[in-house]
Structure formats: C-alpha cells, structure tokens
PDB file of N, CA and C in Angstrom:
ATOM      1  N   UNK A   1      78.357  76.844  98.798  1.00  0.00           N
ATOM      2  CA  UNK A   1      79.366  77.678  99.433  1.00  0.00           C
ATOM      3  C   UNK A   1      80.693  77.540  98.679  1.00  0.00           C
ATOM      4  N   UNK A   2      81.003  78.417  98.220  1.00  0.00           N
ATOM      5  CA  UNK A   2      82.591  78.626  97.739  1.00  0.00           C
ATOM      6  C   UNK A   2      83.667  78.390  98.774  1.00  0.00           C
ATOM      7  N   UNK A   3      84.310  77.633  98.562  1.00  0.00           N
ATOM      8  CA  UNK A   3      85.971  77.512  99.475  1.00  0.00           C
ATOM      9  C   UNK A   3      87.285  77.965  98.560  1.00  0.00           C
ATOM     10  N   UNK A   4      88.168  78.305  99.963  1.00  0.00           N
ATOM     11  CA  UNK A   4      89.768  78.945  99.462  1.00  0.00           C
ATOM     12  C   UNK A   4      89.952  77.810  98.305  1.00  0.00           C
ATOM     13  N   UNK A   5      89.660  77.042  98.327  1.00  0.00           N
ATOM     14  CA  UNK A   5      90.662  75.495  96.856  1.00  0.00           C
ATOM     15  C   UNK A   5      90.033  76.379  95.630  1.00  0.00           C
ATOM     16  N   UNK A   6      88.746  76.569  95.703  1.00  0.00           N
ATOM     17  CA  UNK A   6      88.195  76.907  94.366  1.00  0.00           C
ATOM     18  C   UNK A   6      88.213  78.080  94.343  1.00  0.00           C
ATOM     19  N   UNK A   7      88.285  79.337  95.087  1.00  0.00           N
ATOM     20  CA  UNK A   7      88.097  80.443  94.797  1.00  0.00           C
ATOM     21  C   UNK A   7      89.331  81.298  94.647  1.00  0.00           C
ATOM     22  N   UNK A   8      90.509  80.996  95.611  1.00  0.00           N
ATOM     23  CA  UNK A   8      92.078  81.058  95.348  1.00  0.00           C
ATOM     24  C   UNK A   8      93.177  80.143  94.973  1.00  0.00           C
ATOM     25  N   UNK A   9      94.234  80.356  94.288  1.00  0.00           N
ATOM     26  CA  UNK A   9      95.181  79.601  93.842  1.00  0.00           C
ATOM     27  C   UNK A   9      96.122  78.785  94.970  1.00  0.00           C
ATOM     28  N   UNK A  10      96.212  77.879  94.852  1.00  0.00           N
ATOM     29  CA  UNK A  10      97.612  77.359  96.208  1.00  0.00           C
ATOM     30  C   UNK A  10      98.673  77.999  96.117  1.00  0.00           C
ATOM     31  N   UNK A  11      98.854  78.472  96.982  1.00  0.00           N
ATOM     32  CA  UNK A  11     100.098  79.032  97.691  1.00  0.00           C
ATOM     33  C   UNK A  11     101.640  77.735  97.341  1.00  0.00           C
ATOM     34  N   UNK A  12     102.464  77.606  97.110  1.00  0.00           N
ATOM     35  CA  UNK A  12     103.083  76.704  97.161  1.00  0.00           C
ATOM     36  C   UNK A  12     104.246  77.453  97.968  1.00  0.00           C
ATOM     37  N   UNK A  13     105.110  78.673  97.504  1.00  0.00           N
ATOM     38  CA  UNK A  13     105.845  79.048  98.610  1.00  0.00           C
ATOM     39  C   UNK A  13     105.596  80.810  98.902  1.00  0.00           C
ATOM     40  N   UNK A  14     105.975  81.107 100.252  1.00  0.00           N
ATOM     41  CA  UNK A  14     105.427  82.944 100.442  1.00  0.00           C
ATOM     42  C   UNK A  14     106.852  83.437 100.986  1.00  0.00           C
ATOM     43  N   UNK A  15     107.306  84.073 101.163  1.00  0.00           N
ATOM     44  CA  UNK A  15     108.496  85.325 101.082  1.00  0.00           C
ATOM     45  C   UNK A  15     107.806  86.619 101.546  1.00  0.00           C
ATOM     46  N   UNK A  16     107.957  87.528 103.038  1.00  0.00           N
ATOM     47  CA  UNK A  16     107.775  88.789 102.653  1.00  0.00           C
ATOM     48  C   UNK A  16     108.786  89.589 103.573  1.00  0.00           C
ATOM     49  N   UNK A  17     109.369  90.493 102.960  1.00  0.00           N
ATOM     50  CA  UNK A  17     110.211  91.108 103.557  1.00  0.00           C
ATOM     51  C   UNK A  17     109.834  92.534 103.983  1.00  0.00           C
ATOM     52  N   UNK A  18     110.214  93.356 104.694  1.00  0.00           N
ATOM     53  CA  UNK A  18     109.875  94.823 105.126  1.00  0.00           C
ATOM     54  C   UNK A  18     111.029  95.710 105.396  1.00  0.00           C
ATOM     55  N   UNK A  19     110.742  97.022 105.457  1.00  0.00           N
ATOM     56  CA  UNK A  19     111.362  97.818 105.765  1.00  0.00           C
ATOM     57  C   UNK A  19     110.438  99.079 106.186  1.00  0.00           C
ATOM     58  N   UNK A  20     110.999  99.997 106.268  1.00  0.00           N
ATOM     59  CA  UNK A  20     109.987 101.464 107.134  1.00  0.00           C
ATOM     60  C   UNK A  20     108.895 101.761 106.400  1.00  0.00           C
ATOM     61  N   UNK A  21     109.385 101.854 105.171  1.00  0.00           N
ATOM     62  CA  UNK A  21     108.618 102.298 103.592  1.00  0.00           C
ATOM     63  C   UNK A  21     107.890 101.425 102.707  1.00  0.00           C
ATOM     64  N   UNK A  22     108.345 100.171 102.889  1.00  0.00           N
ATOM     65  CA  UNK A  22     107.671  99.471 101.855  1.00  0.00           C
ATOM     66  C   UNK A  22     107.947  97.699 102.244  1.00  0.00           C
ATOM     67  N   UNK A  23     106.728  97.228 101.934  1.00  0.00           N
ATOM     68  CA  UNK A  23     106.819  95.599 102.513  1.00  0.00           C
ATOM     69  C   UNK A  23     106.562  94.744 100.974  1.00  0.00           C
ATOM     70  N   UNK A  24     107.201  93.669 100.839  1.00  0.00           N
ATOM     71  CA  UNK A  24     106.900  93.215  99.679  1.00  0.00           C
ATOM     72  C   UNK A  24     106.940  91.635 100.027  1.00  0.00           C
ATOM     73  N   UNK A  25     105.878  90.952  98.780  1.00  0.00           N
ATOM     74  CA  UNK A  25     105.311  89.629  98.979  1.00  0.00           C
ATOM     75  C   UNK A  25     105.590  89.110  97.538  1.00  0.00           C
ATOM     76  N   UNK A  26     106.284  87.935  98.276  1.00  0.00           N
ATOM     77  CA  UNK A  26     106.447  87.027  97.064  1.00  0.00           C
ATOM     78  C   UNK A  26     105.586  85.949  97.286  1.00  0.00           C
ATOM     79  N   UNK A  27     105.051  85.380  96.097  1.00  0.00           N
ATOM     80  CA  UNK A  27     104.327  83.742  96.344  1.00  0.00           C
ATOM     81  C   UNK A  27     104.194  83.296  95.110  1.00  0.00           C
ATOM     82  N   UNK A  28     104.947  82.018  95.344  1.00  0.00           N
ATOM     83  CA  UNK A  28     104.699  81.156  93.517  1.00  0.00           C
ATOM     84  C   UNK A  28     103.204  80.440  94.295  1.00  0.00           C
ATOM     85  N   UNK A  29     102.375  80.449  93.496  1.00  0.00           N
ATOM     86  CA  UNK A  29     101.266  80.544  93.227  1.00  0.00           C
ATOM     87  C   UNK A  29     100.933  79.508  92.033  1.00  0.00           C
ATOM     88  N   UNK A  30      99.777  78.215  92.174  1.00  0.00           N
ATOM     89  CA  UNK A  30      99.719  77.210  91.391  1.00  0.00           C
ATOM     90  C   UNK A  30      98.262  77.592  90.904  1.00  0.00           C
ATOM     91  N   UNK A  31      97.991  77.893  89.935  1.00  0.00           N
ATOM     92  CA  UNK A  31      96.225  77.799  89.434  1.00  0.00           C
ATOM     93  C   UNK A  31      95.886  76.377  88.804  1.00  0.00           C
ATOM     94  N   UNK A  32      95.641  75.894  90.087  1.00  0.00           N
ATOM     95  CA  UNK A  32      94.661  74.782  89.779  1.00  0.00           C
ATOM     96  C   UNK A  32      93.453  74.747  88.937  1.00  0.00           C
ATOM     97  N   UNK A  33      92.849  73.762  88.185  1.00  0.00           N
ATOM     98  CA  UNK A  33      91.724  73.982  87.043  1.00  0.00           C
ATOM     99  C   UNK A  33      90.684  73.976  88.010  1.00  0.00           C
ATOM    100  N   UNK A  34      90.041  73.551  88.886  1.00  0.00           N
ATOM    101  CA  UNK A  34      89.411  73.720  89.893  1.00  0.00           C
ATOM    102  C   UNK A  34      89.103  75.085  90.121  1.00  0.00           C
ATOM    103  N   UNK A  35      89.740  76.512  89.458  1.00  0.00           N
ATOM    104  CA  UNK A  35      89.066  77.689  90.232  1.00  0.00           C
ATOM    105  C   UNK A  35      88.053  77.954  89.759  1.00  0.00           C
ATOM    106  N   UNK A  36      86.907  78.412  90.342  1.00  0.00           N
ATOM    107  CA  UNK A  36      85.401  79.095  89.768  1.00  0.00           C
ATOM    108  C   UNK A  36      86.128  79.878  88.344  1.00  0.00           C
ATOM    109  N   UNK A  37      86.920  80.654  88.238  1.00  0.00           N
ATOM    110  CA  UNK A  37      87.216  81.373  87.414  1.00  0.00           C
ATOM    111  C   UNK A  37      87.666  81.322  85.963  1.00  0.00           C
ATOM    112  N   UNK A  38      87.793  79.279  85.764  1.00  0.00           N
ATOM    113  CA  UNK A  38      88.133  78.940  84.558  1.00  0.00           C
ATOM    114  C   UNK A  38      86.923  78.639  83.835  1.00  0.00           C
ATOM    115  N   UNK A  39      85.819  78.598  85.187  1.00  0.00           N
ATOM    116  CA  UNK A  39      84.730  77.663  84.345  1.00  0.00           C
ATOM    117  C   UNK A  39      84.248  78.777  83.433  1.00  0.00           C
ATOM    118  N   UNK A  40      83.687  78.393  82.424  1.00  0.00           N
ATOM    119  CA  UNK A  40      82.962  79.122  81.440  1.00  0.00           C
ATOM    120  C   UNK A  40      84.309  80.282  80.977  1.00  0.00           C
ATOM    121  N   UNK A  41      85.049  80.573  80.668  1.00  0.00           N
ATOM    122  CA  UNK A  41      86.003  81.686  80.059  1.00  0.00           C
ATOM    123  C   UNK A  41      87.434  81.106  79.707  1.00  0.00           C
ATOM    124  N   UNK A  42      87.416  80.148  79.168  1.00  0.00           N
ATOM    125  CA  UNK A  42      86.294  79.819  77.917  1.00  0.00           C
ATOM    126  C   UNK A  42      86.272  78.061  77.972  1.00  0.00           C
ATOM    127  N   UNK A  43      84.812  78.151  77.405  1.00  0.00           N
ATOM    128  CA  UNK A  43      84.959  76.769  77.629  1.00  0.00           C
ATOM    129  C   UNK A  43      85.503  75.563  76.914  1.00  0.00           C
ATOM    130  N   UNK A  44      86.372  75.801  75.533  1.00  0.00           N
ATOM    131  CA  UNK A  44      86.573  74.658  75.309  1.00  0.00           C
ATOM    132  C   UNK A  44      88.536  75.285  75.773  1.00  0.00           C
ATOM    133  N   UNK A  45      89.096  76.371  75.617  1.00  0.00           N
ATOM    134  CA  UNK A  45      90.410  76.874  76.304  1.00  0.00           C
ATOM    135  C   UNK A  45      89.892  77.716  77.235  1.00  0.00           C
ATOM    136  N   UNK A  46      90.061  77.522  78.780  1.00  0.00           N
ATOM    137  CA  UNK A  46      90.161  78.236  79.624  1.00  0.00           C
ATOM    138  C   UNK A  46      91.114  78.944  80.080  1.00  0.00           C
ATOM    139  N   UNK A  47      91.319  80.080  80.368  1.00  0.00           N
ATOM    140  CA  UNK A  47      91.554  81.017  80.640  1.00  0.00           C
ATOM    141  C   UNK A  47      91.615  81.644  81.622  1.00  0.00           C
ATOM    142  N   UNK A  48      92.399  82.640  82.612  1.00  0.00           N
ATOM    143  CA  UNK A  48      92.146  83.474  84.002  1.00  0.00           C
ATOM    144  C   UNK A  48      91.667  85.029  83.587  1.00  0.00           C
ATOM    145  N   UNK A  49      90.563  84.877  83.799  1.00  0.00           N
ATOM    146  CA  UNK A  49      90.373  86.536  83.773  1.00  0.00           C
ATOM    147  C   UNK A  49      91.146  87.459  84.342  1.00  0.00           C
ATOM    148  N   UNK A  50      91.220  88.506  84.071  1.00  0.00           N
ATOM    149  CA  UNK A  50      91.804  89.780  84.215  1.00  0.00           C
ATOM    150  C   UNK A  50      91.350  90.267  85.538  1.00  0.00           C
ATOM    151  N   UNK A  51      90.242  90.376  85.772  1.00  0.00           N
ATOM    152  CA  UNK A  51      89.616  90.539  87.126  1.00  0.00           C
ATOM    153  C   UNK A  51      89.727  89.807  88.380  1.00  0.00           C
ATOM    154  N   UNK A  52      89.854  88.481  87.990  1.00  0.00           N
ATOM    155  CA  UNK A  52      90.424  87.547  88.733  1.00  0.00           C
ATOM    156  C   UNK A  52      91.718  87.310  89.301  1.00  0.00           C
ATOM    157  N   UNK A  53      92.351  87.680  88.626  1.00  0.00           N
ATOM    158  CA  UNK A  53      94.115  88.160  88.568  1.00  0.00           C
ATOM    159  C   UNK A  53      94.523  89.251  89.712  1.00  0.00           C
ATOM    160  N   UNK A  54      93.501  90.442  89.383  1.00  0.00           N
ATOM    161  CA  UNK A  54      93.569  91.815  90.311  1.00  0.00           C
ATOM    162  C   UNK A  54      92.913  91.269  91.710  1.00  0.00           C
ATOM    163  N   UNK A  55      91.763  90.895  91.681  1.00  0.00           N
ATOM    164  CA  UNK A  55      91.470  89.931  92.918  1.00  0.00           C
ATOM    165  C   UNK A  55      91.676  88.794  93.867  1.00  0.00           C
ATOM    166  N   UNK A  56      92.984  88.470  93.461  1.00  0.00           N
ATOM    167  CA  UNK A  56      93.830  87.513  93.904  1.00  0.00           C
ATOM    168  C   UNK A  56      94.672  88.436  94.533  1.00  0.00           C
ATOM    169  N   UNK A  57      95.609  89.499  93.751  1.00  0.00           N
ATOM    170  CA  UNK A  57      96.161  90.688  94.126  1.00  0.00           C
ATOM    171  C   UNK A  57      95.781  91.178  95.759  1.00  0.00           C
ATOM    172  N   UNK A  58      94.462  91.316  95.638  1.00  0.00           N
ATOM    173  CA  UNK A  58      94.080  92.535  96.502  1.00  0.00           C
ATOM    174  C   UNK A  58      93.860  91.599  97.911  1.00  0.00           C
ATOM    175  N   UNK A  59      93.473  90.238  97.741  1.00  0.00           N
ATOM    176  CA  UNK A  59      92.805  89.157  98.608  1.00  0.00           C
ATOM    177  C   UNK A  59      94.361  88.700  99.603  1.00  0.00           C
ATOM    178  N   UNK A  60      95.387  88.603  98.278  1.00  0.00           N
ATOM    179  CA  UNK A  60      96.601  88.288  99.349  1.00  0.00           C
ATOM    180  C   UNK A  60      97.546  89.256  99.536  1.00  0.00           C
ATOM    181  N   UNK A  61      97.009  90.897  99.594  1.00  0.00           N
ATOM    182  CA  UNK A  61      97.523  91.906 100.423  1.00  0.00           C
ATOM    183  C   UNK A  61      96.508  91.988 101.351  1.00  0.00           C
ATOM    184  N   UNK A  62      95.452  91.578 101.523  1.00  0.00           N
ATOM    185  CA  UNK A  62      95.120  91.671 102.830  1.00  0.00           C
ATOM    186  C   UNK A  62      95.464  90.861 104.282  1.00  0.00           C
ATOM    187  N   UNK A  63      95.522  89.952 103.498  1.00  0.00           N
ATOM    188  CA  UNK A  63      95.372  88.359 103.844  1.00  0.00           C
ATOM    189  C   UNK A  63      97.513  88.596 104.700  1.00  0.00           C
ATOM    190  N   UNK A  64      98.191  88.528 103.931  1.00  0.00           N
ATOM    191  CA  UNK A  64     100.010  88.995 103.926  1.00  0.00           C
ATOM    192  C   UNK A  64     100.584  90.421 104.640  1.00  0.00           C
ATOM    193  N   UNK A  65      99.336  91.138 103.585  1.00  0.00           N
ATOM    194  CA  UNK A  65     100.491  92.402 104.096  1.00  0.00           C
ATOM    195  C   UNK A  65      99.475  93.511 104.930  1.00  0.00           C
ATOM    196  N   UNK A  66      98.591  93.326 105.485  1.00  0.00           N
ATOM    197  CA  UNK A  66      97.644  93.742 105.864  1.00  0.00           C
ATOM    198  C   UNK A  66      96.764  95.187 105.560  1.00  0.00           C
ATOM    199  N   UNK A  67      96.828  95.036 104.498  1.00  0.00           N
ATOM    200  CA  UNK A  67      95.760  95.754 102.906  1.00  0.00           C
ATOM    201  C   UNK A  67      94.305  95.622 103.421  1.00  0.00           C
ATOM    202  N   UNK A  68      93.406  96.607 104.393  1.00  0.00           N
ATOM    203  CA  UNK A  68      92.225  96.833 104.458  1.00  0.00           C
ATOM    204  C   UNK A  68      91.787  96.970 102.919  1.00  0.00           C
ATOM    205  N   UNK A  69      91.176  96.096 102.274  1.00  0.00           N
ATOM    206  CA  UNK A  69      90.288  96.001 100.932  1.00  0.00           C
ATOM    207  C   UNK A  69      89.357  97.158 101.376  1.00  0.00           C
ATOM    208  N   UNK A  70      88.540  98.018 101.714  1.00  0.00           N
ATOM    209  CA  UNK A  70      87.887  99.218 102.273  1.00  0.00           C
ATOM    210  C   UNK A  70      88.751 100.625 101.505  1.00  0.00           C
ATOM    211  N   UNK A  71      89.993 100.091 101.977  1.00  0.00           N
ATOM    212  CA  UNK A  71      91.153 101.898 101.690  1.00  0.00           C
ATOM    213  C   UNK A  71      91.416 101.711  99.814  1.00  0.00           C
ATOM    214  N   UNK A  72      91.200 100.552  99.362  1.00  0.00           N
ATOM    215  CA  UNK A  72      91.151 100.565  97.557  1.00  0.00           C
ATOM    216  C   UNK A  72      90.598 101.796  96.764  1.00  0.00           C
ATOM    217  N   UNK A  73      91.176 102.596  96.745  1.00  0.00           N
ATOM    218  CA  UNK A  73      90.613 103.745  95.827  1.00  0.00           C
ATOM    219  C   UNK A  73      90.673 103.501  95.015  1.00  0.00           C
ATOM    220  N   UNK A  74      91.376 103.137  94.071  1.00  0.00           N
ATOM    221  CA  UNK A  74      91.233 102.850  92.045  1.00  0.00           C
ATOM    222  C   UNK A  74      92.111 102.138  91.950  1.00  0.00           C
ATOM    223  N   UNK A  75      91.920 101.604  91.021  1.00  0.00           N
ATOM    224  CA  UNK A  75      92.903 100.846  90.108  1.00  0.00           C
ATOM    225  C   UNK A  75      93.315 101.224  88.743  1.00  0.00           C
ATOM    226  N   UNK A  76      94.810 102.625  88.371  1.00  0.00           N
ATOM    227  CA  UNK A  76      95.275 103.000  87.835  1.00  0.00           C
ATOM    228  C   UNK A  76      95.774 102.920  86.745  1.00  0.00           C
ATOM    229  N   UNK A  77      96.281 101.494  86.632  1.00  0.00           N
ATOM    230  CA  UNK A  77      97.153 100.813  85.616  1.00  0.00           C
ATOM    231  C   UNK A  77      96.978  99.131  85.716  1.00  0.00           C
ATOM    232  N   UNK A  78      97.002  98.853  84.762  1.00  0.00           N
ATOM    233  CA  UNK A  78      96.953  97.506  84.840  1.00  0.00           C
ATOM    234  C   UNK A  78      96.951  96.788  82.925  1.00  0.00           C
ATOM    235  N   UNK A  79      98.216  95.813  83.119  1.00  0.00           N
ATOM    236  CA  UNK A  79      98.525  95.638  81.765  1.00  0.00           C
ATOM    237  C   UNK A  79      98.700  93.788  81.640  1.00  0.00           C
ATOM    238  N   UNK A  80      98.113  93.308  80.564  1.00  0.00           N
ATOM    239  CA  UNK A  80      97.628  91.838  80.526  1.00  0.00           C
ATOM    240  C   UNK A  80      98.650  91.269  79.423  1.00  0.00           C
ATOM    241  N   UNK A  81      99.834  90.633  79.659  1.00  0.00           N
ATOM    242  CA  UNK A  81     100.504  90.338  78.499  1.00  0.00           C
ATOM    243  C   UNK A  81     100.301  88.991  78.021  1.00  0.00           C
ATOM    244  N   UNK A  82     100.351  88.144  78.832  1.00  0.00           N
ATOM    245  CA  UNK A  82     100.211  86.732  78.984  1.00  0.00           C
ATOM    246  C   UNK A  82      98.903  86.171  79.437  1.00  0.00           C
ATOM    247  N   UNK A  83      97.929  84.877  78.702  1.00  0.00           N
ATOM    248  CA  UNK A  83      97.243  84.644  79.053  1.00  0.00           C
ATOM    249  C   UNK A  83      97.875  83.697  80.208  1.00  0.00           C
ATOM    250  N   UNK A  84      97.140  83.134  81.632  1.00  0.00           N
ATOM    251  CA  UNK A  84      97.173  82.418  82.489  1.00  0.00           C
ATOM    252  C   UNK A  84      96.299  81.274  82.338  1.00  0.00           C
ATOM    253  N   UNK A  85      96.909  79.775  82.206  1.00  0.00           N
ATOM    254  CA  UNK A  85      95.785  78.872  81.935  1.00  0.00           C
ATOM    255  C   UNK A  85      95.680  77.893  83.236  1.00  0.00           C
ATOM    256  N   UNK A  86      94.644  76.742  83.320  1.00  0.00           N
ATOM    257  CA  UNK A  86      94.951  76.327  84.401  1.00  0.00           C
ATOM    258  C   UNK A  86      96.249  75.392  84.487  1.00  0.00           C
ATOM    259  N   UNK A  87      96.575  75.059  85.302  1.00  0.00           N
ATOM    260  CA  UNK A  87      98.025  74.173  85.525  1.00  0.00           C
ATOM    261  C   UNK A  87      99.152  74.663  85.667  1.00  0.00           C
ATOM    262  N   UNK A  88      98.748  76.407  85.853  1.00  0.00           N
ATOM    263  CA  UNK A  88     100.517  76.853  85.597  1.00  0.00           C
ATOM    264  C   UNK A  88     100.506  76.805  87.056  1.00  0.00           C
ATOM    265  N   UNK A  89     102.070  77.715  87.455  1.00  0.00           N
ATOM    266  CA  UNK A  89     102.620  77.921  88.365  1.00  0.00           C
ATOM    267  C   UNK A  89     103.532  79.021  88.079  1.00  0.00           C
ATOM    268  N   UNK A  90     102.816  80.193  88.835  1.00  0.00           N
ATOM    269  CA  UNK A  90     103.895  81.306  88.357  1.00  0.00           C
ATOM    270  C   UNK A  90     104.372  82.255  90.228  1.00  0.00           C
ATOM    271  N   UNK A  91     105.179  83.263  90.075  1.00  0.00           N
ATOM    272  CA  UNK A  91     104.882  83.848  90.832  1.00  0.00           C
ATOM    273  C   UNK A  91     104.228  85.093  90.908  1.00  0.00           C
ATOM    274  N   UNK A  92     103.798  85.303  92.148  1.00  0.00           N
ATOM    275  CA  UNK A  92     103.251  86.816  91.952  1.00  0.00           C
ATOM    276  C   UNK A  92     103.570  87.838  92.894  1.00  0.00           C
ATOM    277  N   UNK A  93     104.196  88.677  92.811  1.00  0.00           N
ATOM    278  CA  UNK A  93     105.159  89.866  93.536  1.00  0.00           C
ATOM    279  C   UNK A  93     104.316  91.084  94.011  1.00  0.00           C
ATOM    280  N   UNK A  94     104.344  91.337  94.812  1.00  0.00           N
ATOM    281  CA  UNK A  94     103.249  92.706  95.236  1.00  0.00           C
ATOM    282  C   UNK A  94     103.874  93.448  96.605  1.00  0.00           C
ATOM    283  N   UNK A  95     104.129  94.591  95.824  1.00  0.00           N
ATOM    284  CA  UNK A  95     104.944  95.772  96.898  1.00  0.00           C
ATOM    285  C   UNK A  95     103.793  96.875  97.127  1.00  0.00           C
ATOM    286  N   UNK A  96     103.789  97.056  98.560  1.00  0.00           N
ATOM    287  CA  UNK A  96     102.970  97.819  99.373  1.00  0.00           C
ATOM    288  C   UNK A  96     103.672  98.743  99.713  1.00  0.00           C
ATOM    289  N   UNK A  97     103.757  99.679  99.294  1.00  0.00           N
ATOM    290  CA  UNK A  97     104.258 101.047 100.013  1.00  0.00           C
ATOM    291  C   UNK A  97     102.698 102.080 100.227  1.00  0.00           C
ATOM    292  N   UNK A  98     103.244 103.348 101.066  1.00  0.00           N
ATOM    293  CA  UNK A  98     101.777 104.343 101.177  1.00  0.00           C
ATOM    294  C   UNK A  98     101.070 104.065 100.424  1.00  0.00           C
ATOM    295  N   UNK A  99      99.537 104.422 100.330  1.00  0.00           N
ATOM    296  CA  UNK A  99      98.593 104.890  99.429  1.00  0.00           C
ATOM    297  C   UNK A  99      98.836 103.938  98.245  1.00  0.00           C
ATOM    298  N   UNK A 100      99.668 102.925  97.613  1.00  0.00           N
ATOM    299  CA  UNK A 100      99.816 102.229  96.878  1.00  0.00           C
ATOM    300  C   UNK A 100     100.598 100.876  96.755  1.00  0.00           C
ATOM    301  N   UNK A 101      99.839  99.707  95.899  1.00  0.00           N
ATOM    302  CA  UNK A 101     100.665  98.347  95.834  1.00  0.00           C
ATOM    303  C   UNK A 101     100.838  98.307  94.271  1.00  0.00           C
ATOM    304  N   UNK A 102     102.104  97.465  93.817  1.00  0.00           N
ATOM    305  CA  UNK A 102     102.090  97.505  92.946  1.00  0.00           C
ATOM    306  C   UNK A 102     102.222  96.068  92.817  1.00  0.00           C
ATOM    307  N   UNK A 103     101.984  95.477  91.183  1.00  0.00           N
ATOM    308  CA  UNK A 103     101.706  93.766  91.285  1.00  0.00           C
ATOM    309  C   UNK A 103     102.463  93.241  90.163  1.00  0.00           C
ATOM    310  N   UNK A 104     103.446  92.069  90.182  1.00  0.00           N
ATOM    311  CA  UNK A 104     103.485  91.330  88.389  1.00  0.00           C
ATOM    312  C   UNK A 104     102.984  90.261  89.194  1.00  0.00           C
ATOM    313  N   UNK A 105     103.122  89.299  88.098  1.00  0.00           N
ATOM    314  CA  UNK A 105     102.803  87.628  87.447  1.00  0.00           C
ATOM    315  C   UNK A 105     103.830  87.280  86.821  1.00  0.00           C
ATOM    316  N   UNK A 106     104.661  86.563  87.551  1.00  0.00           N
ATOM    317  CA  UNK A 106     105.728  86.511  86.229  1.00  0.00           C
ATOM    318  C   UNK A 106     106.022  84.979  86.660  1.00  0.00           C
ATOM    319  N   UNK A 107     106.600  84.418  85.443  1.00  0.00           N
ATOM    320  CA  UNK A 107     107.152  82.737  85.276  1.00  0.00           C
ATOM    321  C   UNK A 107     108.541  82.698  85.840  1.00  0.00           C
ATOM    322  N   UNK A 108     109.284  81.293  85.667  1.00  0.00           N
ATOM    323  CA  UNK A 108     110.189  81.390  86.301  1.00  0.00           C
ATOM    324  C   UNK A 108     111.237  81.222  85.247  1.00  0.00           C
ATOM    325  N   UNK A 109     111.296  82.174  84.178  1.00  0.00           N
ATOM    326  CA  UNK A 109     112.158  82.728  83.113  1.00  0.00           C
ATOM    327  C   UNK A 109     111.914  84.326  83.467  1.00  0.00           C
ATOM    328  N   UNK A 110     111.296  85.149  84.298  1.00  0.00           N
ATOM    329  CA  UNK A 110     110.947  86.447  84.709  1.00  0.00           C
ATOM    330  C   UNK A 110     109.739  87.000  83.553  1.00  0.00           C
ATOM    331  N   UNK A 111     108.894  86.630  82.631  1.00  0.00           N
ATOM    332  CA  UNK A 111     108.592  86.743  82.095  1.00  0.00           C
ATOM    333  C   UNK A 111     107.302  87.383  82.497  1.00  0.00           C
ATOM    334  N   UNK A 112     106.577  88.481  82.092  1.00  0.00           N
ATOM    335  CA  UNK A 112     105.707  89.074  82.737  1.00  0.00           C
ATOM    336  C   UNK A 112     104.328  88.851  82.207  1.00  0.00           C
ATOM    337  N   UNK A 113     103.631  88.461  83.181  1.00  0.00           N
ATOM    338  CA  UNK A 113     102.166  87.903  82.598  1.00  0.00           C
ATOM    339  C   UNK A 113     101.007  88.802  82.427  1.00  0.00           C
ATOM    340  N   UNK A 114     101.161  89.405  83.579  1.00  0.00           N
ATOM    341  CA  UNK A 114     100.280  90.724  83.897  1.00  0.00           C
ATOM    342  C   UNK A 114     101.191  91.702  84.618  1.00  0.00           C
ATOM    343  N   UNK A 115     100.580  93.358  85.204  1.00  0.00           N
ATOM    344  CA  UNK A 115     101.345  93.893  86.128  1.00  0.00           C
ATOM    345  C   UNK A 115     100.628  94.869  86.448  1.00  0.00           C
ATOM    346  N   UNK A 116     100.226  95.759  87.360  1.00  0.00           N
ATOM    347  CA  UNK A 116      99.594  97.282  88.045  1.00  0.00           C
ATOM    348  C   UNK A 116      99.776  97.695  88.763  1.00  0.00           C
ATOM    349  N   UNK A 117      99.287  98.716  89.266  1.00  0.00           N
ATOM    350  CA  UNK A 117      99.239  99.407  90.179  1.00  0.00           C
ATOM    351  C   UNK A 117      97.773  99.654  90.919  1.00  0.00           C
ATOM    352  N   UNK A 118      96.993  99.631  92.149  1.00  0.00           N
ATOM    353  CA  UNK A 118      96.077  99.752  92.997  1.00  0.00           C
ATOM    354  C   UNK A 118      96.509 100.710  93.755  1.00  0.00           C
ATOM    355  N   UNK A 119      95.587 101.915  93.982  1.00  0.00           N
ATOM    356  CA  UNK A 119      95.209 103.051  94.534  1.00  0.00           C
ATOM    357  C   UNK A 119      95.136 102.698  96.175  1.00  0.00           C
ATOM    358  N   UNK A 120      95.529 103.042  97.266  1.00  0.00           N
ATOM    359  CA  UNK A 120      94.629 103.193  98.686  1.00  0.00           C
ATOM    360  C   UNK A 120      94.308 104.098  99.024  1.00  0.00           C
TER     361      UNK A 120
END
C-alpha cells in the first residue's frame, strides 16, 4: 500500500487566500527522497518527473481548493525549466479561477522550476 510520506511531498507551510473570482494556494513543499517517484528516474541522479509535478498540482487543488479531479479537461500548457531533485524545498503556487488553475514551482530566489495551466 502506498502512503501520503511516499506518494506526496511534506507540506511544511500552506497560505490560501480568496476572493469572488479566484482562490489561490501557496505551499513550500519539501520532496523528500522517499517519494515513489525518484525511484528508478534515474537511478544513479534522481530526478521528479514531469508528471509527477502536474499530479501533485492537481492532488493539492483538490485536497485545498476543492478541485473535483473528474472536471480536468486538458492540460494546455505546461513548461519544465528546472530539474527537481530529492531534498529540495520549493514552493508551489496554484490559482483556481473558472474552468481553470494555473501552477509554478518556484525557489526561494523566485526562480521558476516548472509552470501551467489545467483545463476544468
């Protein structure tokens, strides 16, 4: 059985604010080497997949901002600048407005790791 330690990152701090139009979530976010997702990719430098990244995304708008995973129509855009290894600690920002969330990864120099957009 898979558990939250290995399958999601620790939370270390969460932030979300709202308004009529749009709710947004902050969380610095620790990737422990422990996630399913380092093993094997790669194995002698591991790495966070890309997929893994968007699925973290989508897991803590449901989980935060209450994002039925069901209403996901596509995933539009999505751009990988920075690899993610284990041990970091970054944050990750995700604004929910209508029909769409948008996501970075960024360090705490603002530096952008990944970023997209998801369809509802």
């Amino acid at each position: 059985m898979i558990n939250d330690h290995t399958r999601l990152p620790q939370i270390i701090h969460q932030s979300i604010t709202q308004n009529e139009d749009e709710a947004q979530l902050e969380l610095d976010i620790y990737f422990h080497r422990d996630l399913i997702f380092f093993k094997g990719h790669f194995e002698n430098t591991p790495i966070l997949p890309g997929i893994a990244q968007t699925d973290f995304v989508i897991a803590f708008a449901a989980r935060f901002l209450e994002v039925d995973k069901k209403t996901i129509a596509n995933i539009p855009q999505l751009k990988f600048s920075r690899v993610i290894l284990p041990e970091s600690t970054l944050k990750l920002c995700i604004s929910k407005k209508p029909n769409l969330l948008t996501f970075r990864y960024i360090d705490k120099n603002n530096a952008t790791y990944s970023n997209g957009k998801i369809k509802l």
